[in-house]
C-alpha atoms as a PDB file:
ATOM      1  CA  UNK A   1      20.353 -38.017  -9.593  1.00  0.00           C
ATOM      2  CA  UNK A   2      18.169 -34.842  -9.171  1.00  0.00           C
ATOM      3  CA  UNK A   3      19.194 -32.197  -7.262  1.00  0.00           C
ATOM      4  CA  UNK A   4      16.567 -30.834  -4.915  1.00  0.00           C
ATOM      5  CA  UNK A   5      15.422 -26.489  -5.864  1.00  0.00           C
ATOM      6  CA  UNK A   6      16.073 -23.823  -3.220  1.00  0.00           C
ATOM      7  CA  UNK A   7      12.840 -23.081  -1.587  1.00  0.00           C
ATOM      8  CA  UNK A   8      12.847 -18.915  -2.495  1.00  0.00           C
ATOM      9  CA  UNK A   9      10.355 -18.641   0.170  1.00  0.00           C
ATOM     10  CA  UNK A  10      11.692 -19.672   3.033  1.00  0.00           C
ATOM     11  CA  UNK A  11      15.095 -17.901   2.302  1.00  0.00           C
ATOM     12  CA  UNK A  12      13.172 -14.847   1.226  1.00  0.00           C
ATOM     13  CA  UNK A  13      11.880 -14.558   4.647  1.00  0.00           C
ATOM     14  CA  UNK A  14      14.666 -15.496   6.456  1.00  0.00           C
ATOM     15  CA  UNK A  15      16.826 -12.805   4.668  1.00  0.00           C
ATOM     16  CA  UNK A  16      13.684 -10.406   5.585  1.00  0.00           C
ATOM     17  CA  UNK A  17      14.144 -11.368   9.204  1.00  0.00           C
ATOM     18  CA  UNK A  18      17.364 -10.327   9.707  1.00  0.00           C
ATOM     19  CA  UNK A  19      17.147  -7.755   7.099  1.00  0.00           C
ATOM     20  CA  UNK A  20      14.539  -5.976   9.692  1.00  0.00           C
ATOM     21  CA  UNK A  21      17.064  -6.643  12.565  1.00  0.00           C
ATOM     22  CA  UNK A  22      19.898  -4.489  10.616  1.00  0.00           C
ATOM     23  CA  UNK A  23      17.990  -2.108   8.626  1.00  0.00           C
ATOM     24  CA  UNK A  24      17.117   0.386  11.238  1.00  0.00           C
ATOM     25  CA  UNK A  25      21.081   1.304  11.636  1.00  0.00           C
ATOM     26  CA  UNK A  26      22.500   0.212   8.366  1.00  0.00           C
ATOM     27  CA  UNK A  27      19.601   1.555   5.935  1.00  0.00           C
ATOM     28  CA  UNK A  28      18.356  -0.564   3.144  1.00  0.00           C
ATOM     29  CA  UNK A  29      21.642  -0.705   1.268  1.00  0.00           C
ATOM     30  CA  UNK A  30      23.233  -3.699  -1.169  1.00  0.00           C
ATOM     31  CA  UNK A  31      25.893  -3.863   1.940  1.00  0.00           C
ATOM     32  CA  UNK A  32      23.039  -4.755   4.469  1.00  0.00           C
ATOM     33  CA  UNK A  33      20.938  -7.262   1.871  1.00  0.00           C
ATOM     34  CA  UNK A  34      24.072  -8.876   1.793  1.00  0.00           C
ATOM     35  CA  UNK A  35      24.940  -9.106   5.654  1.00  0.00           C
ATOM     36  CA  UNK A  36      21.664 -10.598   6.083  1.00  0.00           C
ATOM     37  CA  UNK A  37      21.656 -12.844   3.597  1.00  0.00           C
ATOM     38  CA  UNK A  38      25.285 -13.984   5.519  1.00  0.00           C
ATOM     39  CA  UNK A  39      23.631 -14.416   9.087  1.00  0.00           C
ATOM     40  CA  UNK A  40      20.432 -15.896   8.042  1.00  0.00           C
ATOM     41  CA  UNK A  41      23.272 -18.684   6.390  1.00  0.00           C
ATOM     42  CA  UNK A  42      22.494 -18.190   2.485  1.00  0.00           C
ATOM     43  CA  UNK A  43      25.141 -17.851   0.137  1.00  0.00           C
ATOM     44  CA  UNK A  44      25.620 -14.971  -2.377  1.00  0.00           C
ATOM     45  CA  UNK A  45      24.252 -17.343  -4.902  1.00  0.00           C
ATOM     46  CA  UNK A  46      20.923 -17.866  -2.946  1.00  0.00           C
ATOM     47  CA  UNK A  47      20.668 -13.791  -2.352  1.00  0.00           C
ATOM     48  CA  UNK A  48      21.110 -13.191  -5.804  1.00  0.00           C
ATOM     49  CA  UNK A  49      18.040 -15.578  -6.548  1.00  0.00           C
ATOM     50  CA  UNK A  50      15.983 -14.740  -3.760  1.00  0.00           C
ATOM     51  CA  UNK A  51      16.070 -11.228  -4.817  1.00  0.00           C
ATOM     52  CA  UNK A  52      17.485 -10.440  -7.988  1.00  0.00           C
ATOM     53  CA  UNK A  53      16.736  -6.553  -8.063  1.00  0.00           C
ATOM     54  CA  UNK A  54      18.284  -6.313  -4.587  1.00  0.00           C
ATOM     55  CA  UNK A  55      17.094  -4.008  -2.125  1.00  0.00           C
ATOM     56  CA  UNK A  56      13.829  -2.953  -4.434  1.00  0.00           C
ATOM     57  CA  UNK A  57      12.813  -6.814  -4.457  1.00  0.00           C
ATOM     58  CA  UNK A  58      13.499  -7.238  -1.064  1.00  0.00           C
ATOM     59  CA  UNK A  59      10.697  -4.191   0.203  1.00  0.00           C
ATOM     60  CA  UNK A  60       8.248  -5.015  -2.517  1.00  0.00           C
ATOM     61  CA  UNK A  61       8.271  -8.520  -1.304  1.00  0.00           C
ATOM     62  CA  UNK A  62       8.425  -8.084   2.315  1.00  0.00           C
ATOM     63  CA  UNK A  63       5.094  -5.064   1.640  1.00  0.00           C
ATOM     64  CA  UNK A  64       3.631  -8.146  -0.587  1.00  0.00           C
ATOM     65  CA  UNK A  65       3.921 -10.264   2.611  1.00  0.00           C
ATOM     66  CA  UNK A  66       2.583  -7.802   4.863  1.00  0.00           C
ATOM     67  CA  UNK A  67      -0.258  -7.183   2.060  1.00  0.00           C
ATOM     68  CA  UNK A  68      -0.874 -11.223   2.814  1.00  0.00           C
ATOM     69  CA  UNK A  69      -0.883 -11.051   6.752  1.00  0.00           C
ATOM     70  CA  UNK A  70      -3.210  -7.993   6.320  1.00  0.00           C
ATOM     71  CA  UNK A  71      -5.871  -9.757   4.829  1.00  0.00           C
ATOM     72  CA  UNK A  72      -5.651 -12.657   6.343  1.00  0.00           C
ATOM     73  CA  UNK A  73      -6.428 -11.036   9.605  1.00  0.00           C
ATOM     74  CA  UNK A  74      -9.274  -9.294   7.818  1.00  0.00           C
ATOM     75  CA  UNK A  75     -10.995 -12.904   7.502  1.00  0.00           C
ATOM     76  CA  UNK A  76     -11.765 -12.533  11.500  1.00  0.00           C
ATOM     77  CA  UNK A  77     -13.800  -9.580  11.363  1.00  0.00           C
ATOM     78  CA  UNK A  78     -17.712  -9.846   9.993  1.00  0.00           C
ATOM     79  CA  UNK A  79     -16.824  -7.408   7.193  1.00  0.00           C
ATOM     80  CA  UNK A  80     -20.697  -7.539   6.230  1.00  0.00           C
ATOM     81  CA  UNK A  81     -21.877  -6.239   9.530  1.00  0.00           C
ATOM     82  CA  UNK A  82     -19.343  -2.969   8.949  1.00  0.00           C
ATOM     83  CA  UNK A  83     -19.696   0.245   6.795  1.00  0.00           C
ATOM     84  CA  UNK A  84     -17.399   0.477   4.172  1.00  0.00           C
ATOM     85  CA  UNK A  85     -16.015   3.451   5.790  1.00  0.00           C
ATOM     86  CA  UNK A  86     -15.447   0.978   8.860  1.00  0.00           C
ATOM     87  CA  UNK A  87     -14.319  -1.763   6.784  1.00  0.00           C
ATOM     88  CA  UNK A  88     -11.719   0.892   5.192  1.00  0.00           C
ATOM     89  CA  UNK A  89     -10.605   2.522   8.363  1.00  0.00           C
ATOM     90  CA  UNK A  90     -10.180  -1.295   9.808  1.00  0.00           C
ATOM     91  CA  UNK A  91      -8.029  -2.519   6.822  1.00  0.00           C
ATOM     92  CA  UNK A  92      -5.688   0.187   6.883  1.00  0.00           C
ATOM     93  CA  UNK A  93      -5.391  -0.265  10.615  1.00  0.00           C
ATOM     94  CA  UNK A  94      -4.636  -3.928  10.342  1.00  0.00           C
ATOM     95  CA  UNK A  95      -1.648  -3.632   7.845  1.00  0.00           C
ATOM     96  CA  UNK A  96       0.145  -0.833   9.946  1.00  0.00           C
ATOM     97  CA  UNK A  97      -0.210  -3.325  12.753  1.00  0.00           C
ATOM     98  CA  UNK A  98       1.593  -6.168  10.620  1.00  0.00           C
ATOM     99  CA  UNK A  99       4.623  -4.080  10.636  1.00  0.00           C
ATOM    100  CA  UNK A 100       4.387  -2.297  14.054  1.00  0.00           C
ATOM    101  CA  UNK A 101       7.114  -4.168  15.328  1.00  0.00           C
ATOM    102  CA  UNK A 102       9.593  -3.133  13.004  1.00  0.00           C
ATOM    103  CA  UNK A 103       8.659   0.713  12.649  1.00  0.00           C
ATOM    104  CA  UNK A 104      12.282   1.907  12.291  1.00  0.00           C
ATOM    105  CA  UNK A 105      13.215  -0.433  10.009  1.00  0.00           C
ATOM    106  CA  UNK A 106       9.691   0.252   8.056  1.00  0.00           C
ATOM    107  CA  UNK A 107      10.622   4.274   8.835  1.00  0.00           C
ATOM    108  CA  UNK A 108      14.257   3.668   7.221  1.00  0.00           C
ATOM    109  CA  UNK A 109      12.322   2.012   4.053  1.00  0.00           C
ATOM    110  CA  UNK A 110       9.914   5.350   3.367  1.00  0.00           C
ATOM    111  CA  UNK A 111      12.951   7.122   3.309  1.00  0.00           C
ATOM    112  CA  UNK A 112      14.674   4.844   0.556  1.00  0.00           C
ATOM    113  CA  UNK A 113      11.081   4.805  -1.238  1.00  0.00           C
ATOM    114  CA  UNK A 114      11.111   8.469  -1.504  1.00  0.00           C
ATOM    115  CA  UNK A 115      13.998   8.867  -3.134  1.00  0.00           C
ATOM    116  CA  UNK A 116      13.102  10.099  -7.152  1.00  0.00           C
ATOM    117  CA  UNK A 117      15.316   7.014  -8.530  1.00  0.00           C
ATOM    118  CA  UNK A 118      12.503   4.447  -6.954  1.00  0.00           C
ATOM    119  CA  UNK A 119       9.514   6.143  -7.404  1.00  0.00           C
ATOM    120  CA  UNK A 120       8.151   3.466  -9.946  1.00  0.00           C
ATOM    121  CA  UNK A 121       8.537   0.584  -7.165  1.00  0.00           C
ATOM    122  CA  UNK A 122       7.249   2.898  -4.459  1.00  0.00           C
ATOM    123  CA  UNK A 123       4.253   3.481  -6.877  1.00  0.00           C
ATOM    124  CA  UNK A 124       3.907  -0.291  -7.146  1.00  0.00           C
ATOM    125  CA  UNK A 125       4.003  -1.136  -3.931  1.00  0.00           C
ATOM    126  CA  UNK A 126       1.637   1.258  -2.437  1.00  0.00           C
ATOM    127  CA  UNK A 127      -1.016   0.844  -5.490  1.00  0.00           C
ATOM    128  CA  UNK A 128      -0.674  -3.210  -4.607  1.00  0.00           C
ATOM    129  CA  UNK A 129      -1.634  -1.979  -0.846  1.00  0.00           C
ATOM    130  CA  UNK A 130      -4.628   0.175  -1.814  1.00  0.00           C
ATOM    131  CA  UNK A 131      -6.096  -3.012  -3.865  1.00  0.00           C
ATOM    132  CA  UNK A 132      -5.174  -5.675  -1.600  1.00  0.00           C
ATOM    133  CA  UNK A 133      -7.329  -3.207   0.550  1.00  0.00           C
ATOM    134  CA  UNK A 134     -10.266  -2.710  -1.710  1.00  0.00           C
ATOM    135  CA  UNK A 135     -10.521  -6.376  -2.294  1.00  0.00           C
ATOM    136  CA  UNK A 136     -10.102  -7.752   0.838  1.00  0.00           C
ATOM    137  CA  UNK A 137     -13.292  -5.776   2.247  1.00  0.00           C
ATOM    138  CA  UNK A 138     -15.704  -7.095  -0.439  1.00  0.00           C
ATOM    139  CA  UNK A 139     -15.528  -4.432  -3.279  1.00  0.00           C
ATOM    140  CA  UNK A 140     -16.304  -5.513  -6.413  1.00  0.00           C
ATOM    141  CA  UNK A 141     -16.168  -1.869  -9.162  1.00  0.00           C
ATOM    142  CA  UNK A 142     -15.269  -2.334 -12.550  1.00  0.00           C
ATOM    143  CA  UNK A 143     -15.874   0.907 -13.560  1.00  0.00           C
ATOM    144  CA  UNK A 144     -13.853   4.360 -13.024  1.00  0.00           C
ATOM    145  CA  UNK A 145     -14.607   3.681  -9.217  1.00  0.00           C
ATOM    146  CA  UNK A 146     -11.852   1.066  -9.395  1.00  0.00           C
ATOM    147  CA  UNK A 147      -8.936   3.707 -10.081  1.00  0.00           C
ATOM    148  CA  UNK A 148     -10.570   6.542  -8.525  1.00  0.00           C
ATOM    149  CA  UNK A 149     -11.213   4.564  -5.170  1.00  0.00           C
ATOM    150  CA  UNK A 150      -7.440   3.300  -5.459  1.00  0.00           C
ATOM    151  CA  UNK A 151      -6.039   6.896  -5.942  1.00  0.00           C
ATOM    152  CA  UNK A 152      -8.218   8.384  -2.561  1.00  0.00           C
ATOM    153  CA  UNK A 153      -7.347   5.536  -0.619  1.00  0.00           C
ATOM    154  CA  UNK A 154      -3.785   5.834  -1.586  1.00  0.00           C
ATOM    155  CA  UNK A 155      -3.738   9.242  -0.349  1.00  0.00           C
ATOM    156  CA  UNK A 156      -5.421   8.058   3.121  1.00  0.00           C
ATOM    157  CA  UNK A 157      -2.820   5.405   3.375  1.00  0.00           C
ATOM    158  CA  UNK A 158       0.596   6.757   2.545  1.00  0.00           C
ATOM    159  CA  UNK A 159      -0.532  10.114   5.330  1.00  0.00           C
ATOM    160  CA  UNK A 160      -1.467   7.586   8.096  1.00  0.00           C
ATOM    161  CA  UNK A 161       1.654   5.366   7.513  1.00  0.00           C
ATOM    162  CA  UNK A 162       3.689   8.751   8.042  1.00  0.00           C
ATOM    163  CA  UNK A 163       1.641   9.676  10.896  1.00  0.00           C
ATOM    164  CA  UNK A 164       2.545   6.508  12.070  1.00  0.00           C
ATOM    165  CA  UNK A 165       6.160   6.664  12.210  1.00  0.00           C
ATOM    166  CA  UNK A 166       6.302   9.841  13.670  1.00  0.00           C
ATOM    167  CA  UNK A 167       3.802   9.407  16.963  1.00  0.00           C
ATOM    168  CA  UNK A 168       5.010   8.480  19.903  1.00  0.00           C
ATOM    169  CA  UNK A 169       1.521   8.458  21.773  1.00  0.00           C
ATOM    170  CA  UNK A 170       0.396   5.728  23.503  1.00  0.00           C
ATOM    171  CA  UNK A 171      -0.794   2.899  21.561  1.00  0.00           C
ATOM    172  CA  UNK A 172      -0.517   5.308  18.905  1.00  0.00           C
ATOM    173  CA  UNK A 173      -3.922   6.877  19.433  1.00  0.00           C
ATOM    174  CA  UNK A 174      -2.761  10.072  17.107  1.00  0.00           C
ATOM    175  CA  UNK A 175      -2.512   7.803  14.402  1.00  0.00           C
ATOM    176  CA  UNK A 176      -5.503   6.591  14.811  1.00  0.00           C
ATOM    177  CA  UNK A 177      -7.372   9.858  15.431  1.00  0.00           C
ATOM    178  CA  UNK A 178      -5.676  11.223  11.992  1.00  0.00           C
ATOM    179  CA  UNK A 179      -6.869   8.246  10.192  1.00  0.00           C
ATOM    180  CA  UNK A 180     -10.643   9.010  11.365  1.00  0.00           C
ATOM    181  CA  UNK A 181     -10.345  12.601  10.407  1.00  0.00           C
ATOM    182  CA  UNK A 182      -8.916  11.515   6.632  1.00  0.00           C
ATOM    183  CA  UNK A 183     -11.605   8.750   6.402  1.00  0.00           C
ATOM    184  CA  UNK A 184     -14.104  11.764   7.324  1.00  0.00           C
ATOM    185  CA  UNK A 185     -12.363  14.053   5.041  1.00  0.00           C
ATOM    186  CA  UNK A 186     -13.072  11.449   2.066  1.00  0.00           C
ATOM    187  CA  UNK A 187     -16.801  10.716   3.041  1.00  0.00           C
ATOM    188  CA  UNK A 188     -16.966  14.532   2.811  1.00  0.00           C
ATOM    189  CA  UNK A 189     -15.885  14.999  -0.384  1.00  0.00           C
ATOM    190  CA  UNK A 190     -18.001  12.034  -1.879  1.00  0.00           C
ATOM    191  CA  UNK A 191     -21.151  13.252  -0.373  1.00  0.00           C
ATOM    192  CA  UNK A 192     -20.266  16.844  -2.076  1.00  0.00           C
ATOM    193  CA  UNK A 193     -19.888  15.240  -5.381  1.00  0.00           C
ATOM    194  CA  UNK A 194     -23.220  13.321  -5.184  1.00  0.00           C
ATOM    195  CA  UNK A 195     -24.652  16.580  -4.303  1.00  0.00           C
ATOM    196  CA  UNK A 196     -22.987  18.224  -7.760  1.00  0.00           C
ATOM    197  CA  UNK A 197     -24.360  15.496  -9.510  1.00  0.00           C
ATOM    198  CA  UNK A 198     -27.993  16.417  -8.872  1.00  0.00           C
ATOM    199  CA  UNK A 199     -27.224  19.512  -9.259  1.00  0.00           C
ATOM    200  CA  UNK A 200     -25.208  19.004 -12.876  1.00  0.00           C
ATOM    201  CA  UNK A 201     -28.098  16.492 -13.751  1.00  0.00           C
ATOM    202  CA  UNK A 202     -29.276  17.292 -17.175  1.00  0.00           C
ATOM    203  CA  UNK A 203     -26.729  19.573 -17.994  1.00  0.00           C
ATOM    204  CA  UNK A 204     -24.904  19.176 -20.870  1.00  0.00           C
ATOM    205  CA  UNK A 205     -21.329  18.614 -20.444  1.00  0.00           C
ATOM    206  CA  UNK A 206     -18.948  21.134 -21.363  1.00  0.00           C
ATOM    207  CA  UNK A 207     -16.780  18.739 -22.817  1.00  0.00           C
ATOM    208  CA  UNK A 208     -19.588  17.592 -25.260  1.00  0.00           C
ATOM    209  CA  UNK A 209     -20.266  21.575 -26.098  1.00  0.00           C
ATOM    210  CA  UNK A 210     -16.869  22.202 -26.821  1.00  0.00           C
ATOM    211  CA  UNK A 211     -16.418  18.921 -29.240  1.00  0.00           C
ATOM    212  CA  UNK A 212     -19.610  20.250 -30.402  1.00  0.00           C
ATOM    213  CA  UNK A 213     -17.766  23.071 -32.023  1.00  0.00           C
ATOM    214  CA  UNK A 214     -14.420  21.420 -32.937  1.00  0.00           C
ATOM    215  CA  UNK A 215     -16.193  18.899 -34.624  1.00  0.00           C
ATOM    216  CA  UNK A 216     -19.135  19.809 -36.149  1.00  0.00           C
ATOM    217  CA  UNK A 217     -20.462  16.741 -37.725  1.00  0.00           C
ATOM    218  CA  UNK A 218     -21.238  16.004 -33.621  1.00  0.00           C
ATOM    219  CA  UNK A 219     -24.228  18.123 -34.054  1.00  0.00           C
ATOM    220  CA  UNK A 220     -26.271  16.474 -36.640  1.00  0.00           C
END
């Protein structure tokens, strides 16, 4: 006789449901994890394999989720017909909106994410973000584009998610507004740097003059 496996899934979300009912007054604590583990009927046994890190397993999955939704909504828009800065500003619209409904529970999260102790898995989960971004509108670098396009657009999304959490306008129109300026901001900067390019064009490299002189075999 063979004993049928827990489905993770399903209990992961159905923790994550009531974990977003409780977590705007209790915080993301072990105490809560375990409360709604309790009312969504798992045992201690079940919460313990559903998310074995606790609380840190519990946002990275639920963001992982949300990641999922995000991009899955993407697939309705003709991504080809958009600019990338269109395509960007879209994206990062569309996975605020997956967790609009539970902005203070998402609100309580940031400020467990902040603190120094989980740094690492609020590092993780916004770099998975940024990508599931980058990939989900079509881009394809390889090159130092990848990590440099990762590291703006992090920037662009962790400001608009706080932006989010603190406006009150209607349909949250100052979000949006501050997400246009900081998509602006970056298209900026980039056109700048192709400028310096031209400009630098031909140049040698100061890096390459001063390895020039530490290592002097580099001239011959």
């Amino acid at each position: 006789m063979t004993t049928q496996k827990p489905n993770l899934d399903e209990a992961r979300a159905a923790i994550i449901e009531k974990a977003l009912e409780l977590a705007p007054f209790d915080g993301w604590t072990v105490p809560m994890l375990r409360k709604a583990a309790s009312e969504a009927g798992h045992t201690r046994e079940m919460q313990l394999l559903a998310f074995p890190k606790g609380v840190m397993d519990m946002l990275e999955y639920h963001s992982q989720q949300a990641d999922k939704e995000m991009l899955e909504r993407l697939e309705d828009y003709d991504l080809k017909a958009l600019k990338i800065r269109e395509r960007v500003t879209l994206a990062v619209k569309l996975r605020i909106e997956v967790v609009a409904l539970h902005k203070d529970a998402i609100r309580r999260a940031a400020h467990t994410l902040a603190l120094p102790i989980h740094h690492v898995t609020a590092m993780r989960i916004t770099y998975a973000t940024v990508d599931a971004i980058w990939r989900g509108i079509g881009d394809t670098s390889t090159d130092v584009n990848f990590y440099s396009k990762r590291a703006i657009l992090a920037g662009v999304y962790t400001t608009t998610t706080m932006r989010w959490l603190e406006d009150r306008s209607d349909g949250e129109q100052d979000t949006w507004a501050f997400l246009d300026r900081r998509i602006q901001n970056v298209m900026d900067f980039e056109k700048v740097k192709a400028k310096a390019r031209k400009v630098t064009e031909g140049v040698p490299s100061p890096w390459s003059v001063l390895s020039a002189f530490r290592y002097p075999a580099a001239r011959r």
